[in-house]
Protein backbone atom coordinates (compact mmCIF):
# COMPACT_ATOMS: atom_id res chain seq x y z
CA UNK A 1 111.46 98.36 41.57
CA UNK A 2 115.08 98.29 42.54
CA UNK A 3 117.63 96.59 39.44
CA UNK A 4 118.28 93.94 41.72
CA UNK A 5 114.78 93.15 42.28
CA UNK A 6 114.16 92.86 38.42
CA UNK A 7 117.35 90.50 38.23
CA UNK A 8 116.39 88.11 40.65
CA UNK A 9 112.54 88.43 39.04
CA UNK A 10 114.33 87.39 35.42
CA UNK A 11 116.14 85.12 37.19
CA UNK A 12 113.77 83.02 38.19
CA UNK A 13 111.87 83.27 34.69
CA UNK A 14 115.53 82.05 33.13
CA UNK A 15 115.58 79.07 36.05
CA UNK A 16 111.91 77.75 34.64
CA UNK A 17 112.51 78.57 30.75
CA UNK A 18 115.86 76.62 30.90
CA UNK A 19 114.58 74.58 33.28
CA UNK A 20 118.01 74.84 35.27
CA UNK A 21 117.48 75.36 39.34
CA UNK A 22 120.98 76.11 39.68
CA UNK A 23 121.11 78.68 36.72
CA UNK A 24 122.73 82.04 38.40
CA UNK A 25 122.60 84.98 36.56
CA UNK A 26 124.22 88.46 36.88
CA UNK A 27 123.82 91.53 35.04
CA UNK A 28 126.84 90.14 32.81
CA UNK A 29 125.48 87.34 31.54
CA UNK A 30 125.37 86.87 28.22
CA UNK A 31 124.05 84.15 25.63
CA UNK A 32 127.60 82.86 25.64
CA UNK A 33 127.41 81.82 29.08
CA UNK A 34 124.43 80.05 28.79
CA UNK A 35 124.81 76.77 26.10
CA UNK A 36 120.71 76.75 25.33
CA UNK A 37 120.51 80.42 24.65
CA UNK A 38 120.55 80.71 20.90
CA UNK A 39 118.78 83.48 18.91
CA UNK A 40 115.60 81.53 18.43
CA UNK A 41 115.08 80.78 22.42
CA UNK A 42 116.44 84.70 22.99
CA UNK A 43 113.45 85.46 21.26
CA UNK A 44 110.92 83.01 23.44
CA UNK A 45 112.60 84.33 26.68
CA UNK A 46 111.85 87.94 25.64
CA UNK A 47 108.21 87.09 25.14
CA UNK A 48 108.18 85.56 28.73
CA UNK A 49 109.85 88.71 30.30
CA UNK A 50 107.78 90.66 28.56
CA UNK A 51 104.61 88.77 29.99
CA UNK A 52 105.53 88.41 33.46
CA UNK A 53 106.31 92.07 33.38
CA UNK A 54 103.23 93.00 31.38
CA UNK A 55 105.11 95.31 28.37
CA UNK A 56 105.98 95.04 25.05
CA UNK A 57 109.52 95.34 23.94
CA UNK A 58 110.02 96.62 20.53
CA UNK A 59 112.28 93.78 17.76
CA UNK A 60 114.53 96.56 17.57
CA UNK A 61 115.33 97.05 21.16
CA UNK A 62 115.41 93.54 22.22
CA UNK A 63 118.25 92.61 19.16
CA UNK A 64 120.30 95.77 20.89
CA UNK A 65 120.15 93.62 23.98
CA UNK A 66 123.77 92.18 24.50
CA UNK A 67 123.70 90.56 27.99
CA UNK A 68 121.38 90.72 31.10
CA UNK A 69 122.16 94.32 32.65
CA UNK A 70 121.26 95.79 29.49
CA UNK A 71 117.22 94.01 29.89
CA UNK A 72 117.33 95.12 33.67
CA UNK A 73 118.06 98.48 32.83
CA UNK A 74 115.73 98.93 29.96
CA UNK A 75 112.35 96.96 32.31
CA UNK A 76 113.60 99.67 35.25
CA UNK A 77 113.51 102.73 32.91
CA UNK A 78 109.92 101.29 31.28
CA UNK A 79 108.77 99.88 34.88
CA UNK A 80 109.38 103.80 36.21
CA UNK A 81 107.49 105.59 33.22
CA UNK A 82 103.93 103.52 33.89
């Protein structure tokens, strides 16, 4: 699965969990672009990546997680080892 592929599959999970059908997102996005993204609904989001992708993400990795590119990278390099 091509990074592009896995950012328009996460953004389409970020459309429904902030229920925004206009919500664009780019592999710079960060919670500061986004008013509802706060650390408690960073954490729900992860859990719905994590399900639609079906892998776990370790606490520690997802806190290193500073904008978008930096989940699409890390599902690509998990997505090519299984």
């Amino acid at each position: 699965m091509s990074n592009e592929e896995i950012l328009a599959e996460i953004n389409q999970l970020f459309i429904a969990f902030f229920k925004d059908e206009n919500l664009i997102i780019s592999i710079e996005t960060t919670a500061n672009d986004i008013p509802d993204w706060d650390s408690f609904s960073h954490m729900e989001l992860m859990s719905k990546i994590e399900e639609h992708f079906n892998i776990h993400i370790p606490f520690t990795i997802i806190m290193e997680f500073n904008q978008v590119g930096d989940i699409v990278i890390y599902l690509n390099k998990q997505l090519l080892e299984n």
